[in-house]
Structure formats: structure tokens, C-alpha cells
C-alpha atoms as a PDB file:
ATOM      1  CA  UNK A   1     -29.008  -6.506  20.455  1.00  0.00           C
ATOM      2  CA  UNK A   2     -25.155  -6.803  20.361  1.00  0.00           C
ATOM      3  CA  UNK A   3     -23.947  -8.392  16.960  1.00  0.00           C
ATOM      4  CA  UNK A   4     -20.424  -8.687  15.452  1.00  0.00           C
ATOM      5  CA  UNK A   5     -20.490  -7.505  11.351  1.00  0.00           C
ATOM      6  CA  UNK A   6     -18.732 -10.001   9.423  1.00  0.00           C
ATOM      7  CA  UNK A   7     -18.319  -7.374   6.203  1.00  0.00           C
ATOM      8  CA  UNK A   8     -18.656  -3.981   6.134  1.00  0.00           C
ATOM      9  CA  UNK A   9     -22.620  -2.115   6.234  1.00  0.00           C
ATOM     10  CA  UNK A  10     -22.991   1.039   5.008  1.00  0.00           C
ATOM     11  CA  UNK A  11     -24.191   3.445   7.988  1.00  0.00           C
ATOM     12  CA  UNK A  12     -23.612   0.955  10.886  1.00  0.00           C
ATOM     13  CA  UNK A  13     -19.681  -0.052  10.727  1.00  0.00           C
ATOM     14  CA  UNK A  14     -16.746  -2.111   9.301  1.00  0.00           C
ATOM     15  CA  UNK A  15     -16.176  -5.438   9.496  1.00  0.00           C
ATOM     16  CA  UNK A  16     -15.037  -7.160  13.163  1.00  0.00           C
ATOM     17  CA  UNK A  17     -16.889  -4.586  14.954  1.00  0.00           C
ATOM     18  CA  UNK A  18     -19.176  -5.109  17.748  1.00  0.00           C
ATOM     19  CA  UNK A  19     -22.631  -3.001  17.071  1.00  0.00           C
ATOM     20  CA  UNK A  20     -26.090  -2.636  19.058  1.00  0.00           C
ATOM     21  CA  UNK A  21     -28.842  -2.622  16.370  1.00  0.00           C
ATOM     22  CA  UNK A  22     -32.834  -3.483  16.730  1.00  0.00           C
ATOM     23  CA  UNK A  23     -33.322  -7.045  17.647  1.00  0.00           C
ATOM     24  CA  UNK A  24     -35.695  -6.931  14.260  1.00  0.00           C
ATOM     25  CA  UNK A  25     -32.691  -5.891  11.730  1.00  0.00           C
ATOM     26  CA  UNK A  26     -30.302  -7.831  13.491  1.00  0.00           C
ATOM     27  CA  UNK A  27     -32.532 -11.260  13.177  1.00  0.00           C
ATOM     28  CA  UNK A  28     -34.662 -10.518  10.572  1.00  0.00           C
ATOM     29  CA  UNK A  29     -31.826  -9.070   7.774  1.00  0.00           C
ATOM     30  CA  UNK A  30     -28.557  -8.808   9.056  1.00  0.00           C
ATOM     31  CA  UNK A  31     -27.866 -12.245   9.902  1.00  0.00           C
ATOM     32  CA  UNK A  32     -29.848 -14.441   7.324  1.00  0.00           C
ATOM     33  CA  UNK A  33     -27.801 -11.829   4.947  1.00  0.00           C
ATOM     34  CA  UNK A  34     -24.478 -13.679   6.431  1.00  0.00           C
ATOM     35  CA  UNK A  35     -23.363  -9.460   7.234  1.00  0.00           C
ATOM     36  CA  UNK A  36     -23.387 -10.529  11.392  1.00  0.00           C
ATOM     37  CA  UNK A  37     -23.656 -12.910  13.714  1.00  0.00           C
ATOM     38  CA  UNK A  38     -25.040 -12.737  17.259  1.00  0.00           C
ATOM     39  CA  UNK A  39     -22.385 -11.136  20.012  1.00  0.00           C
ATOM     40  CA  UNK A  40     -22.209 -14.800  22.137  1.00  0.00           C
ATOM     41  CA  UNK A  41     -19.010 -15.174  24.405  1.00  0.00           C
ATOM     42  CA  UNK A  42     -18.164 -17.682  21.612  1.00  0.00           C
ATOM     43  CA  UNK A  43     -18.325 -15.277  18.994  1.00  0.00           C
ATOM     44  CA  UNK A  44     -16.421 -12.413  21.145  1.00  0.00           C
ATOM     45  CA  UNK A  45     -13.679 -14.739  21.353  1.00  0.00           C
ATOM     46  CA  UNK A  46     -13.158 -15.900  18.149  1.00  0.00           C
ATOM     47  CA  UNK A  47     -13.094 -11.971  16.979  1.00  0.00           C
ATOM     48  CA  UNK A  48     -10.589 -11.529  19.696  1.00  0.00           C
ATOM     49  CA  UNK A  49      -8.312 -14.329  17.684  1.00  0.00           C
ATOM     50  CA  UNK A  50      -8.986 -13.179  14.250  1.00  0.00           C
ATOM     51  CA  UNK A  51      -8.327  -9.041  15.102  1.00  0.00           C
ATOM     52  CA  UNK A  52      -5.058 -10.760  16.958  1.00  0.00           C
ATOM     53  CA  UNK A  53      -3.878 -12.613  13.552  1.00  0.00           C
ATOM     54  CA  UNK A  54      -4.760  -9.216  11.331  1.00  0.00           C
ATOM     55  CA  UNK A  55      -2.801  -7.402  14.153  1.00  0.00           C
ATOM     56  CA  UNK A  56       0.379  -9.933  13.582  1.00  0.00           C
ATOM     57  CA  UNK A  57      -0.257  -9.880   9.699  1.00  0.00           C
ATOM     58  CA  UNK A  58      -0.169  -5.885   9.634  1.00  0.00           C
ATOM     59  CA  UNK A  59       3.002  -5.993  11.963  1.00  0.00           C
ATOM     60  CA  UNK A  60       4.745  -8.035   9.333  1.00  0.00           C
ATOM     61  CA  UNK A  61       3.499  -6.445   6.466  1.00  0.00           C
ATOM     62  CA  UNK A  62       5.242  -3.058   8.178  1.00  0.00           C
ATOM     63  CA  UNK A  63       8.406  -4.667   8.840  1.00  0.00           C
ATOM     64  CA  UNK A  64       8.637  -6.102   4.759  1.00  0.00           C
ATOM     65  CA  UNK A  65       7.907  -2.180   4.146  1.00  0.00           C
ATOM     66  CA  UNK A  66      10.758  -0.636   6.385  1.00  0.00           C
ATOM     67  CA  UNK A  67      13.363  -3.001   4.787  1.00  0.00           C
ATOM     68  CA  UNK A  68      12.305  -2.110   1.302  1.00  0.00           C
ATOM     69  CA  UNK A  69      11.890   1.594   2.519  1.00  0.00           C
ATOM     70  CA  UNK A  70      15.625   1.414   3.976  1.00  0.00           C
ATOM     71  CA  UNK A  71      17.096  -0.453   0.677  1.00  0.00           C
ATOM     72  CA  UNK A  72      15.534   1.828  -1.497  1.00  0.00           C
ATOM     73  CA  UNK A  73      17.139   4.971   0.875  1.00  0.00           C
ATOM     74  CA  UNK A  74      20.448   3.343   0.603  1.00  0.00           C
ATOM     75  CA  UNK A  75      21.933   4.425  -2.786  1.00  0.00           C
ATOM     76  CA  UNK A  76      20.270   6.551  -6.127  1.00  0.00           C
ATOM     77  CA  UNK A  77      18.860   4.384  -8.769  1.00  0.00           C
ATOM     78  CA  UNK A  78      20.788   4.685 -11.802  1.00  0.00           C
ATOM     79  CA  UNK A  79      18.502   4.556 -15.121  1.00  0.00           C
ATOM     80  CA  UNK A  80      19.990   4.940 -18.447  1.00  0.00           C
ATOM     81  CA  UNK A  81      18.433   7.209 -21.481  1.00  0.00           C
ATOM     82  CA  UNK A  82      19.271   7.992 -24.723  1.00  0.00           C
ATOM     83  CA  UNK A  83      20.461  11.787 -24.942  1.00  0.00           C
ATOM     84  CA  UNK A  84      21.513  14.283 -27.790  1.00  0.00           C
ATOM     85  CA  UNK A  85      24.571  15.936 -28.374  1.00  0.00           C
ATOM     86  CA  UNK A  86      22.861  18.826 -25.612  1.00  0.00           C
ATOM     87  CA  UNK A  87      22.424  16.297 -22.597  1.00  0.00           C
ATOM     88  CA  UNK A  88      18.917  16.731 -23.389  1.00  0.00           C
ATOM     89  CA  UNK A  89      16.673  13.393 -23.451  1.00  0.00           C
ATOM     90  CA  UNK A  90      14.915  12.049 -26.414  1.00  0.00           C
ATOM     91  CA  UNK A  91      11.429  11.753 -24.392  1.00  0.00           C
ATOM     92  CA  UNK A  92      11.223  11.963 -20.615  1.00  0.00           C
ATOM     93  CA  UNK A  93      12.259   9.482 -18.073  1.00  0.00           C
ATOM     94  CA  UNK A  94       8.861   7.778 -16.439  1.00  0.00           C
ATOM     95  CA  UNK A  95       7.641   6.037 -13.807  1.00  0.00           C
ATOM     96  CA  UNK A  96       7.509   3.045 -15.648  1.00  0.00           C
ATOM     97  CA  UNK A  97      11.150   3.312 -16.315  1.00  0.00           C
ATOM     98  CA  UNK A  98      11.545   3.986 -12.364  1.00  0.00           C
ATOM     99  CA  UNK A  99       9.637   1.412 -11.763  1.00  0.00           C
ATOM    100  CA  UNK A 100      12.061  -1.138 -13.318  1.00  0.00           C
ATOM    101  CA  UNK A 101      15.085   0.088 -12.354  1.00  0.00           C
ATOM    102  CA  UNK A 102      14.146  -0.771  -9.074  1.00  0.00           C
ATOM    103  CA  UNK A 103      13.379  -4.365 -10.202  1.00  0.00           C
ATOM    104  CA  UNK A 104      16.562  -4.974 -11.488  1.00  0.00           C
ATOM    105  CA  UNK A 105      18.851  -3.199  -9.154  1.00  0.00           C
ATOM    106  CA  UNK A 106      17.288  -3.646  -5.749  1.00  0.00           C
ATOM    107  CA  UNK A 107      15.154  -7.066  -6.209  1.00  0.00           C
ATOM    108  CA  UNK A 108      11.721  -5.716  -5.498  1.00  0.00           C
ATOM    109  CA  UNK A 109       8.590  -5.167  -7.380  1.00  0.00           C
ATOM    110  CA  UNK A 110       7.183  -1.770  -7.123  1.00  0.00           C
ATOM    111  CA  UNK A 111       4.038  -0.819  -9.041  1.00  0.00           C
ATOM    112  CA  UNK A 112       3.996   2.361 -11.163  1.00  0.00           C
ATOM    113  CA  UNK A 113       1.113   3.717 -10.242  1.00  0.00           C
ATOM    114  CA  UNK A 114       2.830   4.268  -6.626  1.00  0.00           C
ATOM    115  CA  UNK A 115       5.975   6.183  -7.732  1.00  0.00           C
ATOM    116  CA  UNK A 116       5.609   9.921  -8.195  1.00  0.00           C
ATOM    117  CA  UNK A 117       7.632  11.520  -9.982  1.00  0.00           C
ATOM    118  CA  UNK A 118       7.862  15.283  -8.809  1.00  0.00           C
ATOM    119  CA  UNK A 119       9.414  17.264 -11.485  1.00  0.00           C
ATOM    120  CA  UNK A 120       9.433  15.802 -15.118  1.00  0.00           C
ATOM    121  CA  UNK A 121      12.910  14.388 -16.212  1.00  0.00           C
ATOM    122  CA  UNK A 122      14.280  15.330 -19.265  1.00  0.00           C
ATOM    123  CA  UNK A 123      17.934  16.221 -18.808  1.00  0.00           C
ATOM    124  CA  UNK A 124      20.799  13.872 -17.302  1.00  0.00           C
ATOM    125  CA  UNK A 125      21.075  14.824 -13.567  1.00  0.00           C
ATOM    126  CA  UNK A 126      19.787  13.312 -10.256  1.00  0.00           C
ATOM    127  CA  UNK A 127      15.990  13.916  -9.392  1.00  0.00           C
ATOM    128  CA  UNK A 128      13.811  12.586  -6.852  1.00  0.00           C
ATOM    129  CA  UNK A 129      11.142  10.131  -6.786  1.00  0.00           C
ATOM    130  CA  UNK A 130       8.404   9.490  -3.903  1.00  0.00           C
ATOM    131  CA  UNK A 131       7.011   5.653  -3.633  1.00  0.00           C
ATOM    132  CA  UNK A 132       3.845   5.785  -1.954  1.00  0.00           C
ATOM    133  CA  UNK A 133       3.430   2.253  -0.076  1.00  0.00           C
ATOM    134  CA  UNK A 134      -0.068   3.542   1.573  1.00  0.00           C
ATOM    135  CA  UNK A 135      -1.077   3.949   5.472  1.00  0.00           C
ATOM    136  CA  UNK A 136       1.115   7.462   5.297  1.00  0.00           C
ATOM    137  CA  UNK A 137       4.541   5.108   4.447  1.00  0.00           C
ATOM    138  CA  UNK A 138       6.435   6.988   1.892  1.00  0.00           C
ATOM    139  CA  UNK A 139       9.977   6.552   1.443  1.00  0.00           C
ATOM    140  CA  UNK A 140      11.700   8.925  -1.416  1.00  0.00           C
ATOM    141  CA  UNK A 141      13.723   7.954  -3.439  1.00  0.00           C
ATOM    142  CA  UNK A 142      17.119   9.738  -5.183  1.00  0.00           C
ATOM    143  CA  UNK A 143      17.263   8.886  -9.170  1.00  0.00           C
ATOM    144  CA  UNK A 144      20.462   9.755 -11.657  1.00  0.00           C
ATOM    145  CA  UNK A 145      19.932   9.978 -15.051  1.00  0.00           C
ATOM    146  CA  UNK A 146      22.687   8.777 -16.824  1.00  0.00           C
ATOM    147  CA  UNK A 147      23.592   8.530 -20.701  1.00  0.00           C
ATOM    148  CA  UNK A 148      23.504   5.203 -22.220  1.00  0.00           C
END
């Protein structure tokens, strides 16, 4: 029997995919379980419509990401830190820190759990940073540490 999975199910497929199953799991546990429903020309076509408006969504979604990619490429993010006499920091610059410099200088909210910092900052200098926006989209991004 051909049924289309409304969520994911573990060892048969993800959701808005068309499966063959046993008429008996399909009737009997899949769809009482609201997981499927039955593969009608109906149902095909509504699945067509929805994969079409997650297809537009994702499109958009990748064109926000480009822009931030290419403002974030554009110039080094300057982020102020209290130093010694040495140039040396008091602490280490973070991703937190990263993380809000980019707030304030470009106008978008990055989480810090997606910036990676490669090497750990502790002098004045320029470094660079890599902010991880998933589905292999990375852009890298040039910091300089500067004294306050």
C-alpha cells in the first residue's frame, strides 16, 4: 500500500515521503497514529503544494544567508579589550564577545554557539572567526582586536 508519512518513522522514512508498507501497518497503526495518510491523487497533490512552499521557504531562507554571509565578508569586526602595558589581554576575547560585535556593527543576530573561534585571542591583532549557518554555509569572518 502506497502512503505519504506526515512525520518522520524510524526505519521507514522522513516526513512528505511517499512509502509502500503492508496494507496491515499502514491501516491498522500508521494512520490511526496520525504518522500517514493513504497515497490518493488528492493526497499526492497536496504534497506536491506543500514540498513546493518548503522549496520557496528554503530558497529564501538561502538568499537572507548570502546577504548576511556577504555583509559579514565586507569589512573586519572591530571589538575592543582591555590590555596591559604588553598588548597582552586581561582574559581572552570570546565568542560571546564576537557574537555582539556583530550585533552592533552589522545589524544581525548571530548565536554564539555558531561562531568558532580558531585560535584563542589574547593579544591585539586581527584573527579569524568561522560562523557556521548549517547546510555546509560557512562564511569566515576577519576580527581586529583593538585596545579600548
Amino acid at each position: 500500500m502506497q502512503i505519504i508519512l506526515i512525520q518522520d518513522v524510524n526505519n521507514l522514512g522522513g516526513a512528505n515521503e511517499v512509502v509502500s508498507v503492508k496494507n496491515g501497518y499502514a491501516r491498522n497503526f500508521l494512520i490511526p497514529q496520525k504518522m500517514a495518510v493513504e497515497a490518493s491523487p488528492g493526497n499526492l497533490k497536496q504534497l506536491e503544494e506543500r514540498l513546493k512552499q518548503i522549496r520557496k521557504k528554503e530558497e529564501k531562507m538561502m538568499a537572507e544567508i548570502n546577504q548576511v554571509i556577504n555583509v559579514l565578508k565586507s569589512a573586519p569586526l572591530k571589538i575592543g579589550a582591555k590590555t596591559g602595558t604588553s598588548g597582552r589581554i586581561f582574559g581572552a576575547v570570546t565568542n560571546v564577545q564576537v557574537s555582539r560585535a556583530i550585533r552592533e556593527q552589522r545589524g544581525y543576530e548571530v548565536d554564539r554557539r555558531k561562531i568558532h573561534i580558531e585560535d584563542e585571542i589574547r593579544e591585539l591583532g586581527t584573527y579569524k572567526a568561522k560562523v557556521d549557518f548549517g547546510n555546509g554555509h560557512e562564511a569566515e569572518v576577519e576580527l581586529e582586536v583593538v585596545a579600548e
